[in-house]
PDB file of N, CA and C in Angstrom:
ATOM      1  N   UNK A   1      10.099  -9.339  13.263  1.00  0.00           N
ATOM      2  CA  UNK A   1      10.396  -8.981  11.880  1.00  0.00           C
ATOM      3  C   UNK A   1       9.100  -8.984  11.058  1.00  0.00           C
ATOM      4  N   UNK A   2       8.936  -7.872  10.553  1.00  0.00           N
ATOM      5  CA  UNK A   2       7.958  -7.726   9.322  1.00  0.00           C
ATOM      6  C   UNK A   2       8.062  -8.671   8.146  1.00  0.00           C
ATOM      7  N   UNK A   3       6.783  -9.583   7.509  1.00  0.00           N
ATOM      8  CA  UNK A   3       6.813 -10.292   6.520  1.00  0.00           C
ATOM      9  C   UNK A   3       6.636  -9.300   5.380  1.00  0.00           C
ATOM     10  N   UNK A   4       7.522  -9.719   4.567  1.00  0.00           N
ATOM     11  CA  UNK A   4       6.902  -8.809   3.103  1.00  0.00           C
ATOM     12  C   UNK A   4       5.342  -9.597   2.592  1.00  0.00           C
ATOM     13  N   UNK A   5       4.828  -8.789   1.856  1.00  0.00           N
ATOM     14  CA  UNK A   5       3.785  -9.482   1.510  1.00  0.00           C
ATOM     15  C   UNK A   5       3.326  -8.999  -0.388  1.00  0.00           C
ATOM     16  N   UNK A   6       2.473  -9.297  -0.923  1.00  0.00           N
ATOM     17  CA  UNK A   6       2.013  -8.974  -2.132  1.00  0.00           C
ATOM     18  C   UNK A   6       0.825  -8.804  -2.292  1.00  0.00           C
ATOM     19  N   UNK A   7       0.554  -7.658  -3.216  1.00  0.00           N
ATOM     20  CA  UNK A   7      -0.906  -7.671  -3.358  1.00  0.00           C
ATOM     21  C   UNK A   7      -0.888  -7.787  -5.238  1.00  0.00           C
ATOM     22  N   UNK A   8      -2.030  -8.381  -5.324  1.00  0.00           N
ATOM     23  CA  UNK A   8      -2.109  -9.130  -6.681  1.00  0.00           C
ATOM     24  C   UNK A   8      -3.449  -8.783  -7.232  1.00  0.00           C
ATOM     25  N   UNK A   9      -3.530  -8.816  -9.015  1.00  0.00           N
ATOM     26  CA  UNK A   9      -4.637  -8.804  -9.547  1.00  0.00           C
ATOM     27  C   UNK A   9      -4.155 -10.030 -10.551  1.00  0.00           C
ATOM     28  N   UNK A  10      -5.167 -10.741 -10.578  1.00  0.00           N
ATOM     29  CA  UNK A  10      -5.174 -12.204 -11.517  1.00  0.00           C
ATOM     30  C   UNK A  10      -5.922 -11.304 -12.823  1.00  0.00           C
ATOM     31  N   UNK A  11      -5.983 -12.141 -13.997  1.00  0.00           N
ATOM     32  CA  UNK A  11      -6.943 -11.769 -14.897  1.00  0.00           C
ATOM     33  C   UNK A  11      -7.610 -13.767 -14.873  1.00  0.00           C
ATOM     34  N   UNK A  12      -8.708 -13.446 -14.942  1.00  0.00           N
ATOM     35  CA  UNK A  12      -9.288 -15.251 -14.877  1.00  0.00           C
ATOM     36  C   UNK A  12     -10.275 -15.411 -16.362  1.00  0.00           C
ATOM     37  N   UNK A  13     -10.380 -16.332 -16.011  1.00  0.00           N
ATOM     38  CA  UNK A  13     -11.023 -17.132 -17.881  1.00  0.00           C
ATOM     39  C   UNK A  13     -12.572 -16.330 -18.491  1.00  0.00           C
ATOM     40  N   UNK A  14     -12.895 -16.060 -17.035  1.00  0.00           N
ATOM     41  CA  UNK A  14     -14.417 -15.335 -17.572  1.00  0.00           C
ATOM     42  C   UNK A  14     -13.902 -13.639 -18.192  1.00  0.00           C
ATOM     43  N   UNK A  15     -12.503 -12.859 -18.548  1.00  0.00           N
ATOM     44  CA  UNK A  15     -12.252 -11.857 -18.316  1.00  0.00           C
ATOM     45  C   UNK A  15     -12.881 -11.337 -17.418  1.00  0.00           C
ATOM     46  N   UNK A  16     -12.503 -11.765 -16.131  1.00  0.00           N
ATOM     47  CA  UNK A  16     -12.950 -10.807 -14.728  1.00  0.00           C
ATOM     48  C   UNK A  16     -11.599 -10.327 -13.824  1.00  0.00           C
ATOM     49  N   UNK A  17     -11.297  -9.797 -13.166  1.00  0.00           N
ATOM     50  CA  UNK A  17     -10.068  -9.699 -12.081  1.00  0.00           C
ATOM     51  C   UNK A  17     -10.396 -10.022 -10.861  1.00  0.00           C
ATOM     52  N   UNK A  18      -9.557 -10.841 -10.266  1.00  0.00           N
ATOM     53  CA  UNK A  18      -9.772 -11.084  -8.764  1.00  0.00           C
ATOM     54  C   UNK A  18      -8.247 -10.337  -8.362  1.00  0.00           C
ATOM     55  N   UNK A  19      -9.058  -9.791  -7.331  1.00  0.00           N
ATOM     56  CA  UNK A  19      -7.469  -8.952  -6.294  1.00  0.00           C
ATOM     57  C   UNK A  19      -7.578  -9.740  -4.543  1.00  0.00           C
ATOM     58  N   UNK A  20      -6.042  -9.982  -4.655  1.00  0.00           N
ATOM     59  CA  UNK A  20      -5.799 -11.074  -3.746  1.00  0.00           C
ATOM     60  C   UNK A  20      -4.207 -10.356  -3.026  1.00  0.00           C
ATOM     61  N   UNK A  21      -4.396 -11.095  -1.843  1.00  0.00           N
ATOM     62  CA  UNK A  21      -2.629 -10.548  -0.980  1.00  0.00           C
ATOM     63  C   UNK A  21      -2.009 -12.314  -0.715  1.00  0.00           C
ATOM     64  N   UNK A  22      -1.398 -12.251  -0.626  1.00  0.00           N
ATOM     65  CA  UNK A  22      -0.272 -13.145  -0.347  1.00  0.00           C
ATOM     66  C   UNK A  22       1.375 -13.213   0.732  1.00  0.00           C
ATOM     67  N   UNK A  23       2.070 -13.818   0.819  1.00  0.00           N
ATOM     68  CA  UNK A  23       3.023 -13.823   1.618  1.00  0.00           C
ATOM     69  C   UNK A  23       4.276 -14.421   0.216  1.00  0.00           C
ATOM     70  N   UNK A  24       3.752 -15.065  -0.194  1.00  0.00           N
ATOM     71  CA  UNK A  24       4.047 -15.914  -1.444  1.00  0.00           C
ATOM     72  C   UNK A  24       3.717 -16.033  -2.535  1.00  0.00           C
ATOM     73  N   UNK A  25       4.338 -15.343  -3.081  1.00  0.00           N
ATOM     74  CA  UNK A  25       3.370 -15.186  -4.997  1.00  0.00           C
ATOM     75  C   UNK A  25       3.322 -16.377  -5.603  1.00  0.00           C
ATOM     76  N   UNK A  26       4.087 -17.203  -5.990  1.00  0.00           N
ATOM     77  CA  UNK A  26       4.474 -18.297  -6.837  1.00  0.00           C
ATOM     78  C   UNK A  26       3.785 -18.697  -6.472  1.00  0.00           C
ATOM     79  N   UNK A  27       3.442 -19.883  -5.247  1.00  0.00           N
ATOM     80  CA  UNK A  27       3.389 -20.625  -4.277  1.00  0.00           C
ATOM     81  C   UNK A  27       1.463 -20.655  -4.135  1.00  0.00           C
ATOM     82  N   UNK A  28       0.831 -19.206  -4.333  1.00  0.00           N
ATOM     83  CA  UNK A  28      -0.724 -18.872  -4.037  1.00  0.00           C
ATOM     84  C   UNK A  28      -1.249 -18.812  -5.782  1.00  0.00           C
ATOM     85  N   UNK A  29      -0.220 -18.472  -6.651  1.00  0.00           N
ATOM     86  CA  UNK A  29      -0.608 -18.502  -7.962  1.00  0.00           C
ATOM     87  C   UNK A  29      -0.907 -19.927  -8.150  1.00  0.00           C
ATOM     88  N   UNK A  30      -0.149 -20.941  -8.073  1.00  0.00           N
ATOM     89  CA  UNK A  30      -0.089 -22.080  -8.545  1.00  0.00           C
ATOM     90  C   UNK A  30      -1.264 -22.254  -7.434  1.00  0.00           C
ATOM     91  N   UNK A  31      -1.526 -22.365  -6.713  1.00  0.00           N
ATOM     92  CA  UNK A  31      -2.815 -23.181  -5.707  1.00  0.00           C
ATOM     93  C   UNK A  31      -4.421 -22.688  -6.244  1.00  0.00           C
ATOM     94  N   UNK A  32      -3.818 -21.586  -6.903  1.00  0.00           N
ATOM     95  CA  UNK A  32      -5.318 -20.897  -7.598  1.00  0.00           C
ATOM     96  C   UNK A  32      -5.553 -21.349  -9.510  1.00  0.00           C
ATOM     97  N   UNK A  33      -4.371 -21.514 -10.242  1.00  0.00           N
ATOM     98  CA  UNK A  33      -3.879 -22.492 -11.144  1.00  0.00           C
ATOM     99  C   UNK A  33      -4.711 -23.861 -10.818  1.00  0.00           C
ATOM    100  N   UNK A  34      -4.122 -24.541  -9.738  1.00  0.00           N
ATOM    101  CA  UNK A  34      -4.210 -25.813  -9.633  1.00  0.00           C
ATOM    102  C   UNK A  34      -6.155 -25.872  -9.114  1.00  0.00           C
ATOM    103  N   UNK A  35      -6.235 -24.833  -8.581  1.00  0.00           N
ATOM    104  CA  UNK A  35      -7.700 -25.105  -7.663  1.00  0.00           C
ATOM    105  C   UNK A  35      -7.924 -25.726  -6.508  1.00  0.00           C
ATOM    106  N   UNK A  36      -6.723 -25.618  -5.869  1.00  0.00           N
ATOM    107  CA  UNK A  36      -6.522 -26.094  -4.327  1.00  0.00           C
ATOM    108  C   UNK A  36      -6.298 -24.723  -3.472  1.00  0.00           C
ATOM    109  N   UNK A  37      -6.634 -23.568  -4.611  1.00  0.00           N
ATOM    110  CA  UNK A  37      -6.653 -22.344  -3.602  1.00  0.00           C
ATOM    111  C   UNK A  37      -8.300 -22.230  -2.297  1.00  0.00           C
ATOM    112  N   UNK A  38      -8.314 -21.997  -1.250  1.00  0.00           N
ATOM    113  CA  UNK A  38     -10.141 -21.930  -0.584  1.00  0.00           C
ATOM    114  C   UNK A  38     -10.767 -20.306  -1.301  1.00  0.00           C
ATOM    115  N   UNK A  39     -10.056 -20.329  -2.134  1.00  0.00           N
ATOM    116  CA  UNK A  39     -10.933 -19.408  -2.760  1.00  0.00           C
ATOM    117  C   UNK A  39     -11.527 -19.508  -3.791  1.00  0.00           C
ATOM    118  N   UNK A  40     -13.353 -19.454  -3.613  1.00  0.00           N
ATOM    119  CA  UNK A  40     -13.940 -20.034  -4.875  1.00  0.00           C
ATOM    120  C   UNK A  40     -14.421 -19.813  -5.714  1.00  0.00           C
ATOM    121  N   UNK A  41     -13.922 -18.231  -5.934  1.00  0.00           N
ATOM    122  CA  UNK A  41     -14.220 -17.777  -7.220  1.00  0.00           C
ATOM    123  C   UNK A  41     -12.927 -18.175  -8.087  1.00  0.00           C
ATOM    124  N   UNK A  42     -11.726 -18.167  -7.746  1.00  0.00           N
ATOM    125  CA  UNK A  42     -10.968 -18.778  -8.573  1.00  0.00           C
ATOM    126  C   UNK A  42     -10.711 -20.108  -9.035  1.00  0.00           C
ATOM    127  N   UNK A  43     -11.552 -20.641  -8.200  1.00  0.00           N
ATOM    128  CA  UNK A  43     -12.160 -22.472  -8.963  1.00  0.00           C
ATOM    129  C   UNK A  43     -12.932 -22.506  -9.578  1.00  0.00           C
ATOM    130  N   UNK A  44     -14.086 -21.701  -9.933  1.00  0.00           N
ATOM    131  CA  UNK A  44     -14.811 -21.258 -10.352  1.00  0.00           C
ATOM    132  C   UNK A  44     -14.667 -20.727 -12.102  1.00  0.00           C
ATOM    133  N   UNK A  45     -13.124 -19.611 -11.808  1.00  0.00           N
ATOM    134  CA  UNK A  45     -13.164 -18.893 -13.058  1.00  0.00           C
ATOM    135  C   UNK A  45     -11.428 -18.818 -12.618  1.00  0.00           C
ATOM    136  N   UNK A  46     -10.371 -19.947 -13.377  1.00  0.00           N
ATOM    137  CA  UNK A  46      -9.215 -20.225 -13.384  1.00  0.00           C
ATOM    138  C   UNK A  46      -8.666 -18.648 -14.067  1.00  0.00           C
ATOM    139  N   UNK A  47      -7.658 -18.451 -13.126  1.00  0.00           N
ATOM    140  CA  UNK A  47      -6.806 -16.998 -14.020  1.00  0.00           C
ATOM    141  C   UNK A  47      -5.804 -17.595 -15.235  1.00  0.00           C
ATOM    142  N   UNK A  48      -6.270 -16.590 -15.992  1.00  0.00           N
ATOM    143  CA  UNK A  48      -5.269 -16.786 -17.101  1.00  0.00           C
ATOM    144  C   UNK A  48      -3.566 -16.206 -16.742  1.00  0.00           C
ATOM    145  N   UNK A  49      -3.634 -15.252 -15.919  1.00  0.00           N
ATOM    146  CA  UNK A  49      -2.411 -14.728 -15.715  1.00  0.00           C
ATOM    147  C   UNK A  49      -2.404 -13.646 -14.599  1.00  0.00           C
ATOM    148  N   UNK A  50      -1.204 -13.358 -14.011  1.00  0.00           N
ATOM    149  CA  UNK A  50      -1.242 -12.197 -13.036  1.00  0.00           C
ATOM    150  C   UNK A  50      -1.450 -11.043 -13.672  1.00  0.00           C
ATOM    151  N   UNK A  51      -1.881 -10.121 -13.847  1.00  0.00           N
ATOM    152  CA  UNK A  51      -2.215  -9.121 -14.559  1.00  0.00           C
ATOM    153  C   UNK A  51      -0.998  -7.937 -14.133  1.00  0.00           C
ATOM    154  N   UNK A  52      -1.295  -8.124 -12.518  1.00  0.00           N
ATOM    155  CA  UNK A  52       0.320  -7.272 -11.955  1.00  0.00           C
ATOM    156  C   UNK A  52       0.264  -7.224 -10.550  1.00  0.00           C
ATOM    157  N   UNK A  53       1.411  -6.769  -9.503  1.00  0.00           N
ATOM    158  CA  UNK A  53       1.660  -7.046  -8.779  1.00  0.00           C
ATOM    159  C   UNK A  53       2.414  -6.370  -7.484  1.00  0.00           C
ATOM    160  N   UNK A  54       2.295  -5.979  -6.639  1.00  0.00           N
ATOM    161  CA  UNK A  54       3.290  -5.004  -6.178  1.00  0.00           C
ATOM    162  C   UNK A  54       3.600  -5.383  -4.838  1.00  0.00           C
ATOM    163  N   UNK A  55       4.730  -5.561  -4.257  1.00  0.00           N
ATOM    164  CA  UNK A  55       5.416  -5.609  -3.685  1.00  0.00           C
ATOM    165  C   UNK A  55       5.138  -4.812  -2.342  1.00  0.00           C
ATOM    166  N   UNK A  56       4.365  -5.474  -0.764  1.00  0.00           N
ATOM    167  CA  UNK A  56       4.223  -4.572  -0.046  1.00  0.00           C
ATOM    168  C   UNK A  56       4.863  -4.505   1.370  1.00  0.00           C
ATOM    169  N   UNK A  57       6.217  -3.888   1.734  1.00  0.00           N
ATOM    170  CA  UNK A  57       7.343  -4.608   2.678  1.00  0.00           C
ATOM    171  C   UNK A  57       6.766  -3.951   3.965  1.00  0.00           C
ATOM    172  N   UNK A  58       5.417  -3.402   3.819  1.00  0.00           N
ATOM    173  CA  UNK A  58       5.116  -3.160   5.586  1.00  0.00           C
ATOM    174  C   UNK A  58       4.198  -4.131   6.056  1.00  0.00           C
ATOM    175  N   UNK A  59       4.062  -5.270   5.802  1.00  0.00           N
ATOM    176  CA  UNK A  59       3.465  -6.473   6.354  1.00  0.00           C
ATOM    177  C   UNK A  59       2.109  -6.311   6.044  1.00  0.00           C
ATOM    178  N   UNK A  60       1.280  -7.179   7.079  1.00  0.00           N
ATOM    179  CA  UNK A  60      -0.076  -8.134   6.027  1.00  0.00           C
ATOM    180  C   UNK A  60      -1.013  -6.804   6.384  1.00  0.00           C
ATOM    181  N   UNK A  61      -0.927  -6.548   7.525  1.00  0.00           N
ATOM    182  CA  UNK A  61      -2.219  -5.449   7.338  1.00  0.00           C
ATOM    183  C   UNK A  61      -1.870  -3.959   6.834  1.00  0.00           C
ATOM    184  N   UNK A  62      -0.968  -3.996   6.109  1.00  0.00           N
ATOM    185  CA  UNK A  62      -0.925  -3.094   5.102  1.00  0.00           C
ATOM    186  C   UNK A  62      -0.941  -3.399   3.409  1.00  0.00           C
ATOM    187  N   UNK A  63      -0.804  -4.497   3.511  1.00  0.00           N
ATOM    188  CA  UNK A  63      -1.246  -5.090   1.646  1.00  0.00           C
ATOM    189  C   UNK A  63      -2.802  -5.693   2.172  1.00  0.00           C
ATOM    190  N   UNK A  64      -3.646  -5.493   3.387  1.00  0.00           N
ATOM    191  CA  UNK A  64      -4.836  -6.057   3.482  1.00  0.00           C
ATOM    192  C   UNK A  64      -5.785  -4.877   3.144  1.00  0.00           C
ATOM    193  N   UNK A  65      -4.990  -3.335   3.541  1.00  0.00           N
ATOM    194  CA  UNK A  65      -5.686  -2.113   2.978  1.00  0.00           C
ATOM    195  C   UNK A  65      -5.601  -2.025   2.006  1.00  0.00           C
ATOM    196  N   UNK A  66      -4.210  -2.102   1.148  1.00  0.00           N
ATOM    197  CA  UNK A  66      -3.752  -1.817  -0.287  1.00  0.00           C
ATOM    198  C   UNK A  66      -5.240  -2.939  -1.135  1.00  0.00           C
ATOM    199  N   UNK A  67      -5.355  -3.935  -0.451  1.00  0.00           N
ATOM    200  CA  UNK A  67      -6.068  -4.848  -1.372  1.00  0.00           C
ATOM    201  C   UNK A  67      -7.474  -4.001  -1.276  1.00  0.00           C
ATOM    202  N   UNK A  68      -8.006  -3.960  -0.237  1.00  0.00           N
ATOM    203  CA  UNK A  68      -9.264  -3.520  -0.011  1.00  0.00           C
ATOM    204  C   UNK A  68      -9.196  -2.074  -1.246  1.00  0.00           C
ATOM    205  N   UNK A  69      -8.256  -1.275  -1.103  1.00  0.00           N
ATOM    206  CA  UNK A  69      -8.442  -0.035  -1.873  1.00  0.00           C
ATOM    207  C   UNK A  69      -8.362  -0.504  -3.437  1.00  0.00           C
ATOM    208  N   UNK A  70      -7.997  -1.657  -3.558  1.00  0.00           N
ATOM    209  CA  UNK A  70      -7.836  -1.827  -4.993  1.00  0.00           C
ATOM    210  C   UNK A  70      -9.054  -2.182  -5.696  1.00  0.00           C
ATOM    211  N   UNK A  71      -9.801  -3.351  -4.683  1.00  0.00           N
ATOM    212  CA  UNK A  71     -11.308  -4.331  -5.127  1.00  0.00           C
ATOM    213  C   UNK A  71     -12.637  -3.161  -4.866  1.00  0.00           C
ATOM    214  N   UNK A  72     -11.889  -2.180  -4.642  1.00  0.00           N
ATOM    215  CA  UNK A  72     -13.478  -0.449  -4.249  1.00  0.00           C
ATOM    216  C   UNK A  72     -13.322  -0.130  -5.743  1.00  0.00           C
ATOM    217  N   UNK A  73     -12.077  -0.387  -6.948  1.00  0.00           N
ATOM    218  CA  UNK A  73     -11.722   0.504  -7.943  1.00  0.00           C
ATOM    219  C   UNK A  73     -12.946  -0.013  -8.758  1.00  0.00           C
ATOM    220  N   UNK A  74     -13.418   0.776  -9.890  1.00  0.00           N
ATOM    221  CA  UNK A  74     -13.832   0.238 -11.051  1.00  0.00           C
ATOM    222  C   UNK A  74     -12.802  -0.591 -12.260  1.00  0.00           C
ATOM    223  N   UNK A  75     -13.386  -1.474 -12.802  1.00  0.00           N
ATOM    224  CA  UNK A  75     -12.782  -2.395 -14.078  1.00  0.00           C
ATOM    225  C   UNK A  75     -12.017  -1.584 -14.462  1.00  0.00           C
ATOM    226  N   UNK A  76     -12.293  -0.081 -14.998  1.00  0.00           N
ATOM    227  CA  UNK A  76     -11.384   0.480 -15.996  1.00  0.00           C
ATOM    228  C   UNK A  76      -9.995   1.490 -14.936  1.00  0.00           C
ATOM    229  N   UNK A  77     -10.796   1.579 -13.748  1.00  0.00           N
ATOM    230  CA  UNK A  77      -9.387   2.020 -12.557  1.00  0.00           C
ATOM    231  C   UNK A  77      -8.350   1.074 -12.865  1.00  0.00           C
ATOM    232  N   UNK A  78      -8.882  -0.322 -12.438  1.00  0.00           N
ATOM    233  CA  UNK A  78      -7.792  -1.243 -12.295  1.00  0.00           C
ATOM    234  C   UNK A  78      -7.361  -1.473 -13.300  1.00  0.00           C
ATOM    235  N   UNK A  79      -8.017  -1.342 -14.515  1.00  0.00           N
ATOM    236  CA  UNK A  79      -6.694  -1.628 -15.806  1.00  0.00           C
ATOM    237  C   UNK A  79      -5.848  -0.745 -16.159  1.00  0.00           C
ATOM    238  N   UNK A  80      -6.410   0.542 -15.638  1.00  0.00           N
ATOM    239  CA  UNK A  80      -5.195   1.928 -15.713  1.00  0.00           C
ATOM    240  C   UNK A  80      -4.161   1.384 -14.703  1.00  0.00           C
ATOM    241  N   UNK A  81      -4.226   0.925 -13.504  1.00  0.00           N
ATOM    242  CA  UNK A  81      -3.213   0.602 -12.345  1.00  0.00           C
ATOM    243  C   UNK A  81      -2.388  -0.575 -13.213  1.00  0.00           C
ATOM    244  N   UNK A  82      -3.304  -1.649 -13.931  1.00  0.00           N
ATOM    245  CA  UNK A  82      -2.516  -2.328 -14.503  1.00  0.00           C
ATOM    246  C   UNK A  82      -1.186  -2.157 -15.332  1.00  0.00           C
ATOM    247  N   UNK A  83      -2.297  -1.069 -16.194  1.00  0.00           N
ATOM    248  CA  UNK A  83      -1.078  -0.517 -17.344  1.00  0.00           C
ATOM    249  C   UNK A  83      -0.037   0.593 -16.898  1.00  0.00           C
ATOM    250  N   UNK A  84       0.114   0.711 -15.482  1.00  0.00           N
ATOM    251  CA  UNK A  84       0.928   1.723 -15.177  1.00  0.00           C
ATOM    252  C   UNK A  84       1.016   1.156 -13.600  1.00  0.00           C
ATOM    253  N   UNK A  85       1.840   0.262 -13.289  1.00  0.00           N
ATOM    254  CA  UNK A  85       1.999  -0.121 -12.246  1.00  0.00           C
ATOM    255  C   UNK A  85       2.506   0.602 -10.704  1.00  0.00           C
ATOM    256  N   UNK A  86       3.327   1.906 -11.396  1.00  0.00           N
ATOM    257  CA  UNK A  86       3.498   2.754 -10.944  1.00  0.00           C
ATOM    258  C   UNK A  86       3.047   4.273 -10.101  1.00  0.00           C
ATOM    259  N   UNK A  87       1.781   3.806 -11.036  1.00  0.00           N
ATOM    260  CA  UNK A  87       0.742   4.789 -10.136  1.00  0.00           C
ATOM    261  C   UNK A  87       0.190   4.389  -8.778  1.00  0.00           C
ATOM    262  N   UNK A  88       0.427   3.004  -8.515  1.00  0.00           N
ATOM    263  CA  UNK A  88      -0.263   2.994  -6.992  1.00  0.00           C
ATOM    264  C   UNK A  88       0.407   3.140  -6.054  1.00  0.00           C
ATOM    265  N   UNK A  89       0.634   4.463  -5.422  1.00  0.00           N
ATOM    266  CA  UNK A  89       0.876   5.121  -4.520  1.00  0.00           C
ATOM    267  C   UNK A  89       0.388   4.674  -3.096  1.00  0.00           C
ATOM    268  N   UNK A  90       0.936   3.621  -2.732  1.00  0.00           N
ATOM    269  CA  UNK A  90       0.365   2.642  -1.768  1.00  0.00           C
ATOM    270  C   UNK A  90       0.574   3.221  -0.459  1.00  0.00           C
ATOM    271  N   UNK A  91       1.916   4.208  -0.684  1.00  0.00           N
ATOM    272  CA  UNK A  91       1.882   4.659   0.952  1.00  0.00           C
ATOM    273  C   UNK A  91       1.065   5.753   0.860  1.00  0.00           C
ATOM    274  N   UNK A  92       0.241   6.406   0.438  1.00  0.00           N
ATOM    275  CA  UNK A  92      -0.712   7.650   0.758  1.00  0.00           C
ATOM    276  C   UNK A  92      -1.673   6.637   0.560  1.00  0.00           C
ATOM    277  N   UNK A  93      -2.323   5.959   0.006  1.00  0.00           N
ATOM    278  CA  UNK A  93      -3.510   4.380   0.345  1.00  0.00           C
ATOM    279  C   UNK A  93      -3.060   4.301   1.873  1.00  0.00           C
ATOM    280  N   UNK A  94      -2.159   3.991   2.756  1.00  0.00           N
ATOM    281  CA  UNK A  94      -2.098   3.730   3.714  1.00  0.00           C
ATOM    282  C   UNK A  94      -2.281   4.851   4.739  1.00  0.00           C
ATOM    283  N   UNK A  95      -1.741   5.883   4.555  1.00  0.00           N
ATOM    284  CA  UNK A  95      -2.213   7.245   5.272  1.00  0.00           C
ATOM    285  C   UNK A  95      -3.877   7.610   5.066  1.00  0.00           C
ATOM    286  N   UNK A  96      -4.404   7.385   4.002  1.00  0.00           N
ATOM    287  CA  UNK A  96      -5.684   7.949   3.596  1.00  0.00           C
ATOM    288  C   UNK A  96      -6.694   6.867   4.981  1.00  0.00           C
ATOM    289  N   UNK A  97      -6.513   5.397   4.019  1.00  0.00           N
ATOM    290  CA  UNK A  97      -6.991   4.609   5.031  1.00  0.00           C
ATOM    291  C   UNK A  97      -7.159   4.189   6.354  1.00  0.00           C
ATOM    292  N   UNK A  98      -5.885   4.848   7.038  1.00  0.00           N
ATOM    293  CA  UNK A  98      -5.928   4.116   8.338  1.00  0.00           C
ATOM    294  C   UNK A  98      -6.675   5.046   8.999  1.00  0.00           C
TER     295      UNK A  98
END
């Protein structure tokens, strides 16, 4: 069985974005919150909030491309994806990429 998974953009305290995948949203938010995430730019620079989020039900190495295609975008890509969550067309990201 395929795990669903998530791919995520935080907004953090320095206004920067970190883009991250998960298995568990709640669960990786709070460890990056708390600073028991091993990732150390987010101990570094605590997120203020998820910025947004999408839902990716073909398992990890397909929200591991979705992520990669997201952290290539420029600042102002990803705040358009932000403000329109709908535009990321994740399954042609996955055709393009593989």
């Amino acid at each position: 069985m395929i795990t669903c998974y998530w791919v995520y953009i935080l907004l953090c305290e320095n206004n920067t974005y970190y883009t991250g995948i998960t298995n568990d949203l709640e669960k990786r938010y709070k460890s990056h919150i708390d600073g028991t995430s091993k990732c150390k730019y987010t101990r570094s620079f605590r997120p203020v909030k998820i910025a947004q989020a999408w839902e990716i039900p073909e398992g990890k190495a397909a929200a591991m491309k979705v992520e990669r295609y997201i952290k290539k975008l420029s600042r102002c890509e990803k705040e358009n994806m932000i403000a329109e969550p709908l535009s990321l067309q994740y399954h042609t990201i996955l055709i393009d990429i593989a």
